[in-house]
N, C-alpha and C. Protein backbone atom coordinates (compact mmCIF):
# COMPACT_ATOMS: atom_id res chain seq x y z
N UNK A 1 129.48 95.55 101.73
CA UNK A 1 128.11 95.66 102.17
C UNK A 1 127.18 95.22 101.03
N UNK A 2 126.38 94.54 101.34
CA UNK A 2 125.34 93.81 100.46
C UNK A 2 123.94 95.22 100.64
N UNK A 3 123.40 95.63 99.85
CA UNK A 3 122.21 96.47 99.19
C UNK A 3 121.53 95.82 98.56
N UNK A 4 119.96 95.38 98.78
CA UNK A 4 119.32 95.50 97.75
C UNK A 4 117.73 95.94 98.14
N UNK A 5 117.28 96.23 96.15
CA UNK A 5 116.23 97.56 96.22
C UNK A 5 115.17 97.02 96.25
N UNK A 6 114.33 97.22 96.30
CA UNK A 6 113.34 96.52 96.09
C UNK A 6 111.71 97.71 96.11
N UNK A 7 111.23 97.94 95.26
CA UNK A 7 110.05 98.61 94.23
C UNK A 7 108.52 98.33 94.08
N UNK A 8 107.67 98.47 94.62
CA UNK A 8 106.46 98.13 94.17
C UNK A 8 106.39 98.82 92.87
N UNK A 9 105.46 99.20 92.27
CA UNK A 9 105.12 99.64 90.63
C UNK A 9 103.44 99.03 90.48
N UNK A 10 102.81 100.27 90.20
CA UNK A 10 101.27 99.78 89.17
C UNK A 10 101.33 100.98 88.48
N UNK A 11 100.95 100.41 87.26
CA UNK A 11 100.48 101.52 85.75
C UNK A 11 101.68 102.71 85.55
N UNK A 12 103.27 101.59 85.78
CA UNK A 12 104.50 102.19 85.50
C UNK A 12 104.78 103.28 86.33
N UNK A 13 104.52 103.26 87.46
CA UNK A 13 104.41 104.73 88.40
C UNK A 13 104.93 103.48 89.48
N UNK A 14 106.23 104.14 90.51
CA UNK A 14 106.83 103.88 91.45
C UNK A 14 105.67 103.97 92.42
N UNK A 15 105.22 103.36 93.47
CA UNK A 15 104.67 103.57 94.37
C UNK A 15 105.17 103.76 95.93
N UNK A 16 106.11 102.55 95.98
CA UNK A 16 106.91 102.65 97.64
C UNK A 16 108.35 101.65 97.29
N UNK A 17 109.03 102.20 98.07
CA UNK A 17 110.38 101.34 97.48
C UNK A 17 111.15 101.14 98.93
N UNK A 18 111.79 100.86 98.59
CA UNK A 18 112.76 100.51 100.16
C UNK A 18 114.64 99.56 99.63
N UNK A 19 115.40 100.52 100.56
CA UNK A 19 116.89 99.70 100.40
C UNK A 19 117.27 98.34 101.72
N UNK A 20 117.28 97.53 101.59
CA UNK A 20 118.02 96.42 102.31
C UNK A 20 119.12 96.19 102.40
N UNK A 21 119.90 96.86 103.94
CA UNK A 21 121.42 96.78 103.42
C UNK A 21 121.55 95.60 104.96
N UNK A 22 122.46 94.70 104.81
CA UNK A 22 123.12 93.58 105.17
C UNK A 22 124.56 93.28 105.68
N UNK A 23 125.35 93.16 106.31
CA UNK A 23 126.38 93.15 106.34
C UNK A 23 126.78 91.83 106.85
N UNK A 24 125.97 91.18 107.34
CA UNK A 24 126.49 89.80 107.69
C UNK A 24 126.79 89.03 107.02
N UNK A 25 127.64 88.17 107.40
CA UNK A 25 128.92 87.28 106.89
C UNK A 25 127.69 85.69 106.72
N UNK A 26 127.42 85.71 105.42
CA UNK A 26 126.36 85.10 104.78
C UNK A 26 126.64 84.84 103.13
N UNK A 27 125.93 83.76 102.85
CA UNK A 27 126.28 83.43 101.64
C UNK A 27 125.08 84.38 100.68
N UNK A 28 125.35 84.61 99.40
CA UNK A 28 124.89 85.67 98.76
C UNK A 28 123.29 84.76 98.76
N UNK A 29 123.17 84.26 98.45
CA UNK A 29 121.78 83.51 98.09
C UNK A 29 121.03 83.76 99.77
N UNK A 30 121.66 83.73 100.84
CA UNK A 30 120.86 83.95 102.14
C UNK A 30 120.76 85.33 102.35
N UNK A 31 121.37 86.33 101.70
CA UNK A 31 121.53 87.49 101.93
C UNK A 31 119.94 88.25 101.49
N UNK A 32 119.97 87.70 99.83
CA UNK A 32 119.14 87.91 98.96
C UNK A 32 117.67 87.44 99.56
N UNK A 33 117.51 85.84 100.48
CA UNK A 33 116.28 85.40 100.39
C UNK A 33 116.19 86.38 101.99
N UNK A 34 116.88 86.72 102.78
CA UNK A 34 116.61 87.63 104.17
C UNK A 34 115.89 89.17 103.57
N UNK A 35 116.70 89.66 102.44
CA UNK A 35 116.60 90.82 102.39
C UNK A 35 114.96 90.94 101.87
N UNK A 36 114.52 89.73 101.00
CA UNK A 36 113.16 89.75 100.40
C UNK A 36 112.48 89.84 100.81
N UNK A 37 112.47 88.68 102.70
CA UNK A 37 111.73 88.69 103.50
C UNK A 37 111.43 89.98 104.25
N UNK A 38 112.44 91.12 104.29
CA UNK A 38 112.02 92.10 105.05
C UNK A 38 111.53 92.88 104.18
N UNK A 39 111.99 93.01 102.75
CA UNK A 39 110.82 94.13 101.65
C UNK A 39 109.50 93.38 102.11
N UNK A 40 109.01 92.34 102.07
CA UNK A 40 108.07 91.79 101.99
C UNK A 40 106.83 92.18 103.38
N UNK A 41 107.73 92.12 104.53
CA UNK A 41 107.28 92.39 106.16
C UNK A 41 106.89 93.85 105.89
N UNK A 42 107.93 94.76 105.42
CA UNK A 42 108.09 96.42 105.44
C UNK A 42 106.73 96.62 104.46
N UNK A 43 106.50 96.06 103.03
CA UNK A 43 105.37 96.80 102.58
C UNK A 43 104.36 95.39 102.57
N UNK A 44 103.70 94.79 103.73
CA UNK A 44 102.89 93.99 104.10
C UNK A 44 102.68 93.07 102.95
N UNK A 45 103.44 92.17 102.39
CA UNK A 45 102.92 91.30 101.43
C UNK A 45 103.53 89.71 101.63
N UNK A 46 103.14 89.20 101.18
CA UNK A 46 103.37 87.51 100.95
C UNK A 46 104.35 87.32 100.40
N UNK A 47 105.13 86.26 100.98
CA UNK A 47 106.44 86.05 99.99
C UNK A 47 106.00 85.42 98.57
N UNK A 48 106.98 86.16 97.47
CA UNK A 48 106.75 85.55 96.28
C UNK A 48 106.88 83.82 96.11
N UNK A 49 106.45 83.66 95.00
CA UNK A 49 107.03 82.20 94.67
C UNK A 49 108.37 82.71 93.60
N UNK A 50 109.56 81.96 93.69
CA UNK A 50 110.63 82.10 92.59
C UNK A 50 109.88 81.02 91.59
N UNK A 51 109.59 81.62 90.47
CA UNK A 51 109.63 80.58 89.33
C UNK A 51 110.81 80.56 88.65
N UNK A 52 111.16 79.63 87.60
CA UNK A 52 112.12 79.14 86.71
C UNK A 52 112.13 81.18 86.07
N UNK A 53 111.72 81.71 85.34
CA UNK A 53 111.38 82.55 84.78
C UNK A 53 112.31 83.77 85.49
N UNK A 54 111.93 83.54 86.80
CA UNK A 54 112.41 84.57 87.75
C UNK A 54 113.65 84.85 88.28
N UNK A 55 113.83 83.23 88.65
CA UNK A 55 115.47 82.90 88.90
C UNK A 55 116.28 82.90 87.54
N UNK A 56 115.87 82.49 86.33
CA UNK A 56 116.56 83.34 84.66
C UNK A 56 117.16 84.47 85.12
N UNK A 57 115.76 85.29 84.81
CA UNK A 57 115.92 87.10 84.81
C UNK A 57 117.07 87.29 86.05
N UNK A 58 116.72 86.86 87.31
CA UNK A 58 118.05 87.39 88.07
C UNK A 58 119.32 87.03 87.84
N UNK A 59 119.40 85.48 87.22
CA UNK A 59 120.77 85.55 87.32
C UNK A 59 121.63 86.27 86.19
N UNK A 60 120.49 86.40 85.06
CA UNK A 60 121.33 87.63 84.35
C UNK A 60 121.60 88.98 84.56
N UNK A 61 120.79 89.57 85.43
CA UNK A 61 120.82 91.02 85.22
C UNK A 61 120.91 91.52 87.05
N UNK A 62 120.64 90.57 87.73
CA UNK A 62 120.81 90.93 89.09
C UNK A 62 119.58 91.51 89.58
N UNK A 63 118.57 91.16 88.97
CA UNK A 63 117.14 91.99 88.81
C UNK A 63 115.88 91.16 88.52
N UNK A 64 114.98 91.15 89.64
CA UNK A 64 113.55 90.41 89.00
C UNK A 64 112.42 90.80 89.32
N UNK A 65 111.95 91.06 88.49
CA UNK A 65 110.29 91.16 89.05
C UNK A 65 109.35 90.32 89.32
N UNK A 66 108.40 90.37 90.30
CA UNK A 66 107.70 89.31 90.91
C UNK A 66 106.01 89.96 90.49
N UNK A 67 105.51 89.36 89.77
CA UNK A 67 104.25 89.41 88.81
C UNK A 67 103.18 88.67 89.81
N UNK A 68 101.58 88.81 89.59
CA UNK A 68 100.75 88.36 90.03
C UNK A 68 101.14 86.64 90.51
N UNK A 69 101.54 86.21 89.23
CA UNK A 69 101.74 84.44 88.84
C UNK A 69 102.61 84.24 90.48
N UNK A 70 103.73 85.32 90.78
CA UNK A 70 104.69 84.52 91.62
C UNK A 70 103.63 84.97 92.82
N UNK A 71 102.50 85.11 93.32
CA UNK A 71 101.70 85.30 94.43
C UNK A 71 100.79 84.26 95.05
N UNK A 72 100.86 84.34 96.19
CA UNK A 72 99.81 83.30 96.52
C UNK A 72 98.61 84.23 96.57
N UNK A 73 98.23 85.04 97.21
CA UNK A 73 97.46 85.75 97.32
C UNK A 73 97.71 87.22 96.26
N UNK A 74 96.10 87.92 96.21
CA UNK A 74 95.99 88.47 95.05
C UNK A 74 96.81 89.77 95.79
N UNK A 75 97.47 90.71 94.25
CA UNK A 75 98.28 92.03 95.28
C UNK A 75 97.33 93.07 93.97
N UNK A 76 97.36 94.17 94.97
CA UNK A 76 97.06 95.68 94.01
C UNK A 76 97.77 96.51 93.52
N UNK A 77 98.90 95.79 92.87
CA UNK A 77 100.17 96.68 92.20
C UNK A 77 99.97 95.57 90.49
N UNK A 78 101.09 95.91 90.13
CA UNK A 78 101.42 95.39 89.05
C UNK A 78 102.80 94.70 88.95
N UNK A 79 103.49 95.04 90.10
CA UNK A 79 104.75 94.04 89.80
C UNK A 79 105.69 94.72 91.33
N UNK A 80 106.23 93.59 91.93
CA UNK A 80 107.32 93.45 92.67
C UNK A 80 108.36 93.74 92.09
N UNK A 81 109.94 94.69 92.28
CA UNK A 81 110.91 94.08 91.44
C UNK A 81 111.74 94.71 92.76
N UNK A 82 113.01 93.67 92.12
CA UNK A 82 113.83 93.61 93.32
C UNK A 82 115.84 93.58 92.33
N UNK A 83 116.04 94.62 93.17
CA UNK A 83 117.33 94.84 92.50
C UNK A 83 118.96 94.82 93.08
N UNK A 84 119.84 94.16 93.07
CA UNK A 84 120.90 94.03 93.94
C UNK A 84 122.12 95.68 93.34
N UNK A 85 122.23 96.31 93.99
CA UNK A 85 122.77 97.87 94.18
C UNK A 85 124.29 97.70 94.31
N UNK A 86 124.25 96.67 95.50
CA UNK A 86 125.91 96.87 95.74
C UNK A 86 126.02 95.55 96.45
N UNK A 87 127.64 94.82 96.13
CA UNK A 87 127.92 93.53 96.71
C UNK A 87 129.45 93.84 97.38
């Protein structure tokens, strides 16, 4: 089963979080861009942009945060982050 977390955060304080669990027979990269889309639907926001920066940080640590820069539109948090739990 594919999990992943995904966190709003402003001024280092958790605000709303949510788990994305998956089971379909999908390649990990479609798993990941489905699961974003529904954090994204669930706490009403715009899909990020992946920058170079972003796709780094995940492929090392399985973990990225999505900052003002990756937004099209302005958000009232301080950071997106999105975390893979279980594969």
């Amino acid at each position: 089963m594919f999990r992943l977390w995904g966190k709003v955060f402003k001024d280092n304080r958790l605000l709303k979080d949510t788990v994305i669990c998956n089971e379909a027979d999908d390649t990990r990269t479609h798993k990941i861009f489905n699961a974003l889309d529904e954090i994204c639907y669930e706490f009403d926001l715009s899909k990020p942009i992946w920058l170079d920066s972003t796709i780094a940080e995940f492929k090392r640590h399985d973990k990225a945060r999505f900052y003002q820069d990756n937004f099209v539109d302005s958000i009232d948090f301080d950071y997106l982050e999105i975390q893979i739990i279980e594969e």
